[in-house]
N, C-alpha and C. Protein backbone atom coordinates (compact mmCIF):
# COMPACT_ATOMS: atom_id res chain seq x y z
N UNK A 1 0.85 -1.16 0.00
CA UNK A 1 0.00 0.00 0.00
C UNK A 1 0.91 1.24 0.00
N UNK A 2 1.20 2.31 -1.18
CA UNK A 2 1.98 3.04 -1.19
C UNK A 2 0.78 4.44 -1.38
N UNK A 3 0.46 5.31 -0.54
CA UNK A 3 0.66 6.52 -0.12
C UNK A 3 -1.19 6.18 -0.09
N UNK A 4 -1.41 5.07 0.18
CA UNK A 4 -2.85 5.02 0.85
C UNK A 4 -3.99 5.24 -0.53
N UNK A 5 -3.44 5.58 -2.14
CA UNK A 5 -4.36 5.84 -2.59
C UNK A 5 -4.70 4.43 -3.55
N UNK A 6 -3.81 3.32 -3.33
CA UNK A 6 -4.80 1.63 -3.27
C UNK A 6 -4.60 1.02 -1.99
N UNK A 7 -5.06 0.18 -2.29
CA UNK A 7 -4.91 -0.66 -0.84
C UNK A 7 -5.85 -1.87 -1.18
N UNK A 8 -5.27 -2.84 -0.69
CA UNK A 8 -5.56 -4.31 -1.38
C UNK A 8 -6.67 -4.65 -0.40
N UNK A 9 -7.37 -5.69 -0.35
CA UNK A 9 -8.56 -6.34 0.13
C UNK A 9 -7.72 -6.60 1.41
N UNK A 10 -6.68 -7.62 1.38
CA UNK A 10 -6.05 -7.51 2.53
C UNK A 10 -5.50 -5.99 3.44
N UNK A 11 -4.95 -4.98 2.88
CA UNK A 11 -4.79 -4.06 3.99
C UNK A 11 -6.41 -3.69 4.29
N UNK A 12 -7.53 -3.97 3.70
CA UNK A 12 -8.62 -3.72 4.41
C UNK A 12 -8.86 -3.91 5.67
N UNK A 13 -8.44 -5.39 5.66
CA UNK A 13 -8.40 -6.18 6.67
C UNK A 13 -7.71 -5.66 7.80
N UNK A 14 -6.15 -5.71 7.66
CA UNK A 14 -5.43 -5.37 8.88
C UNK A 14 -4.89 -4.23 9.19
N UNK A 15 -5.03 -3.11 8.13
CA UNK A 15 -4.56 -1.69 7.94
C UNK A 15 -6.05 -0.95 8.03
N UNK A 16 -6.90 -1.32 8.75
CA UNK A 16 -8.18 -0.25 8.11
C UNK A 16 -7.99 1.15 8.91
N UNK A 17 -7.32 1.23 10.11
CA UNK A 17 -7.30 2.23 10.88
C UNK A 17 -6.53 3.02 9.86
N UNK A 18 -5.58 3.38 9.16
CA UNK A 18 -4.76 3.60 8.37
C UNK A 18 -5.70 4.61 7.29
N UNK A 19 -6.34 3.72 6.73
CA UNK A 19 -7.17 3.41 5.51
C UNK A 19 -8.27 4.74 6.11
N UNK A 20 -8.94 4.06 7.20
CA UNK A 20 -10.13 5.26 7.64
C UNK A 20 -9.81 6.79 7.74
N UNK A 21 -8.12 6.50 8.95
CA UNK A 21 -7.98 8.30 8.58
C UNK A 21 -7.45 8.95 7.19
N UNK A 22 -7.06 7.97 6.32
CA UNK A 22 -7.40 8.62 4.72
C UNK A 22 -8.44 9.05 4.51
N UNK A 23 -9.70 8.23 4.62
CA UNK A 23 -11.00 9.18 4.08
C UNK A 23 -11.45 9.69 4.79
N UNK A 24 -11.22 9.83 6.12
CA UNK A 24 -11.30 11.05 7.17
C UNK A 24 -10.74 12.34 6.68
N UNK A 25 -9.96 12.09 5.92
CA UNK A 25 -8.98 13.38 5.67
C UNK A 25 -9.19 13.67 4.02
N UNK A 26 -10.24 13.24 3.71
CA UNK A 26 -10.75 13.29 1.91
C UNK A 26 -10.33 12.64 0.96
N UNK A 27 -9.24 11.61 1.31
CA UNK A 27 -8.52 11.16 0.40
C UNK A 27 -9.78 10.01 -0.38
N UNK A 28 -9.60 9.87 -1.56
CA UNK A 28 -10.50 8.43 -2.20
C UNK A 28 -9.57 7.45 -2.47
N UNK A 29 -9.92 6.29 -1.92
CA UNK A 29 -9.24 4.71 -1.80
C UNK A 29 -9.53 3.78 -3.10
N UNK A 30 -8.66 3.41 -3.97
CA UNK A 30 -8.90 2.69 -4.89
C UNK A 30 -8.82 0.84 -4.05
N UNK A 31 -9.48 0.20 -4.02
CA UNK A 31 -9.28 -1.19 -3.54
C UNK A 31 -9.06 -2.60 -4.82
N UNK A 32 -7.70 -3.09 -4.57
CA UNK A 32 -7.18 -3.62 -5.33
C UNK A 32 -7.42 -5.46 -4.65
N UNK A 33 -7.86 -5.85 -6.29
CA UNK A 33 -7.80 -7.83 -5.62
C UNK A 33 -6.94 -8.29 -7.11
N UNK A 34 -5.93 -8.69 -6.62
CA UNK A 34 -5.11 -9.37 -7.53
C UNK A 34 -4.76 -8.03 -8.59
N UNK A 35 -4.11 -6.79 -8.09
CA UNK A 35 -4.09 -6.07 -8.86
C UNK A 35 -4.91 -5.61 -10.25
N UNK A 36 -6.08 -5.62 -9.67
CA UNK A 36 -7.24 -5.40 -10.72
C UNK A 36 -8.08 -4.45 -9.76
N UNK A 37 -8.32 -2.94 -10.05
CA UNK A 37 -9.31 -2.31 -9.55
C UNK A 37 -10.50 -3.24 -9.24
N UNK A 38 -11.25 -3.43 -7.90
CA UNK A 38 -12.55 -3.88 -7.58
C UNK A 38 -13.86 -2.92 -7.19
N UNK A 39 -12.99 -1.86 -6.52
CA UNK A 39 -14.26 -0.78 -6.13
C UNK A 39 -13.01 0.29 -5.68
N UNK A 40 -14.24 1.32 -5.42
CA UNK A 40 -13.31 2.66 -4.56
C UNK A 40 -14.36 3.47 -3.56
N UNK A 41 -13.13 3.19 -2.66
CA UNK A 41 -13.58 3.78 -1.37
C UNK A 41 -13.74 5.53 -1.49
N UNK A 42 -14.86 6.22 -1.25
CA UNK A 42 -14.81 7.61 -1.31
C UNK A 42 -15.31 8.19 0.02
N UNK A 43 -15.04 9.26 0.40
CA UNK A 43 -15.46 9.85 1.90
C UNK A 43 -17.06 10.40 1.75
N UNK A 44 -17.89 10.09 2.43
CA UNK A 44 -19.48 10.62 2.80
C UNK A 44 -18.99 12.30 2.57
N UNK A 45 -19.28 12.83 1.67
CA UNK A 45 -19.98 14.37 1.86
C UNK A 45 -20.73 14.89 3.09
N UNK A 46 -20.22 15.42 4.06
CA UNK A 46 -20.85 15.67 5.32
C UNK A 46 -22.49 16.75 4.41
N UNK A 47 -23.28 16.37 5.29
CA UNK A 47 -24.77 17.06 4.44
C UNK A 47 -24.70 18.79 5.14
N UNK A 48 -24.96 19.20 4.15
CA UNK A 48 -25.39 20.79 5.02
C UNK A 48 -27.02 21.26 4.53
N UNK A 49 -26.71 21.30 6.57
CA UNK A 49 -27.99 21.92 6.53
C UNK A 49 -28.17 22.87 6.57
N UNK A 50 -29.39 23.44 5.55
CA UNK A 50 -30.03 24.83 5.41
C UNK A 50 -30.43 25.59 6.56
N UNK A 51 -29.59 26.69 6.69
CA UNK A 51 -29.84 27.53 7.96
C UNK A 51 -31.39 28.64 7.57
N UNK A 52 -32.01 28.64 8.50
CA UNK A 52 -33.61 29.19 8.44
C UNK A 52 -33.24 31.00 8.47
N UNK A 53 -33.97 31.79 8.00
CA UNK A 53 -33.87 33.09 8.12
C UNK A 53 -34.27 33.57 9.27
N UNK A 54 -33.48 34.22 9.41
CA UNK A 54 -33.88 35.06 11.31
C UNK A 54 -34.98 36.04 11.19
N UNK A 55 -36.00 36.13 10.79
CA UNK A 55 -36.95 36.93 10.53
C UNK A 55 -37.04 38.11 11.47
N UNK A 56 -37.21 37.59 12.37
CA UNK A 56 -37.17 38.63 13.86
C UNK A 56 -35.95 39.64 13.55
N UNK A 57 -34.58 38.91 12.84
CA UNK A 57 -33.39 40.28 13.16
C UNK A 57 -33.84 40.74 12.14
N UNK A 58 -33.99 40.55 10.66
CA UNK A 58 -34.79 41.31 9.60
C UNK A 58 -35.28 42.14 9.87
N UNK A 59 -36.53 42.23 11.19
CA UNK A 59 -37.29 42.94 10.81
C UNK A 59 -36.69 44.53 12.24
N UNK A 60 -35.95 43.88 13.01
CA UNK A 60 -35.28 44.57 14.05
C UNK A 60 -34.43 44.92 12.93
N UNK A 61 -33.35 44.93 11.86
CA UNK A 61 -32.65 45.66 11.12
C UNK A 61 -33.31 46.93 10.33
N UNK A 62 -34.50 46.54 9.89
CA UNK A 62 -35.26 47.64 9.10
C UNK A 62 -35.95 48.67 9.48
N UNK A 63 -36.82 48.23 10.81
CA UNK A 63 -37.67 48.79 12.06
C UNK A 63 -37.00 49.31 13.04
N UNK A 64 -36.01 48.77 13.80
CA UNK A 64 -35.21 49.29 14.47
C UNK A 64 -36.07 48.39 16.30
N UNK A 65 -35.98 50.01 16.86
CA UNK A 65 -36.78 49.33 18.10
C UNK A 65 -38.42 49.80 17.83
N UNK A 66 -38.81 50.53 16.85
CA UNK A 66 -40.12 50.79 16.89
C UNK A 66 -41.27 50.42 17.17
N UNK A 67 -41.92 50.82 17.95
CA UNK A 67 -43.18 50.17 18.34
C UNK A 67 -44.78 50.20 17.63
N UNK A 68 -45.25 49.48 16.95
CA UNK A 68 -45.98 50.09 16.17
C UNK A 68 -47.56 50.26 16.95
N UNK A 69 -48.45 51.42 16.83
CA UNK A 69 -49.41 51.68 17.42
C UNK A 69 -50.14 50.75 17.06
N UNK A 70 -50.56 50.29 15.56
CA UNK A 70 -51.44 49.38 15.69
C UNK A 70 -50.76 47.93 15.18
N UNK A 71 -51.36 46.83 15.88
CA UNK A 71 -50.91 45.63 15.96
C UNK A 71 -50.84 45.40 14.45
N UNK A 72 -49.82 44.07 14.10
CA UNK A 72 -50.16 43.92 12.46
C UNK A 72 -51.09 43.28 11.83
N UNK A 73 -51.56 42.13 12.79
CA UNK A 73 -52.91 41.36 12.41
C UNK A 73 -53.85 42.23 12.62
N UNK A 74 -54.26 43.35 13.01
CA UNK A 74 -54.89 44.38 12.69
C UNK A 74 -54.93 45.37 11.75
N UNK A 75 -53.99 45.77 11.53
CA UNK A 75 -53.89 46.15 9.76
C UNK A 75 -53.76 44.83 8.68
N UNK A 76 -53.65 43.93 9.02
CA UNK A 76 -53.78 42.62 7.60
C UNK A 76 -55.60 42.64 7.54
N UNK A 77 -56.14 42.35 8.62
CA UNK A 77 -57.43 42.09 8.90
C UNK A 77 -58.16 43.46 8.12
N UNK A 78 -57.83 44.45 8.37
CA UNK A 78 -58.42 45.90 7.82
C UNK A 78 -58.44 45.98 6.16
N UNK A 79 -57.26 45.60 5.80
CA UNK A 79 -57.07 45.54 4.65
C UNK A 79 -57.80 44.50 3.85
N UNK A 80 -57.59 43.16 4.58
CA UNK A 80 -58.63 42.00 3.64
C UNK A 80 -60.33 42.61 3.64
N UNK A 81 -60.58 43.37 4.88
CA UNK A 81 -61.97 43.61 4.68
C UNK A 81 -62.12 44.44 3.59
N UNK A 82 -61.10 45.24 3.03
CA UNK A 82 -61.01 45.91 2.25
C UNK A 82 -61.80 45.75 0.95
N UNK A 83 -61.31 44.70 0.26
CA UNK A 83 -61.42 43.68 -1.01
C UNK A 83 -63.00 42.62 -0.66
């Protein structure tokens, strides 16, 4: 196994600690049986998750500390009666 990027069915076996912090560290593992590519080992893509919009600081960025006299489901409500 020279620089971890094959590694035979056997170092699977007795080298895997080896082997794991390679694809810990991004590397992709070609796995060799009788010197014939069989498969390749690649590292999981850690998933990212979608961070939600802070609505509240939005609206504290635009508004500030303002207090509004009338509530807002009270002007939505005013307005639908509108129509």
């Amino acid at each position: 196994m020279y620089h971890m990027k094959k590694a035979t069915v056997r170092d699977l076996r007795y080298k895997f600690p080896k082997i794991e912090a390679e694809l810990l560290s991004g590397e992709e593992i070609e796995i060799t049986k009788r010197n014939r590519v069989i498969a390749r080992l690649m590292p999981v893509r850690p998933q990212r998750t979608k961070a939600r919009p802070d609505f509240l600081k939005m609206l504290r960025d635009i508004y500030g500390d303002k207090v509004m006299k009338t509530p807002g489901v009270d002007l939505i409500s005013e307005q639908r009666d509108r129509f």
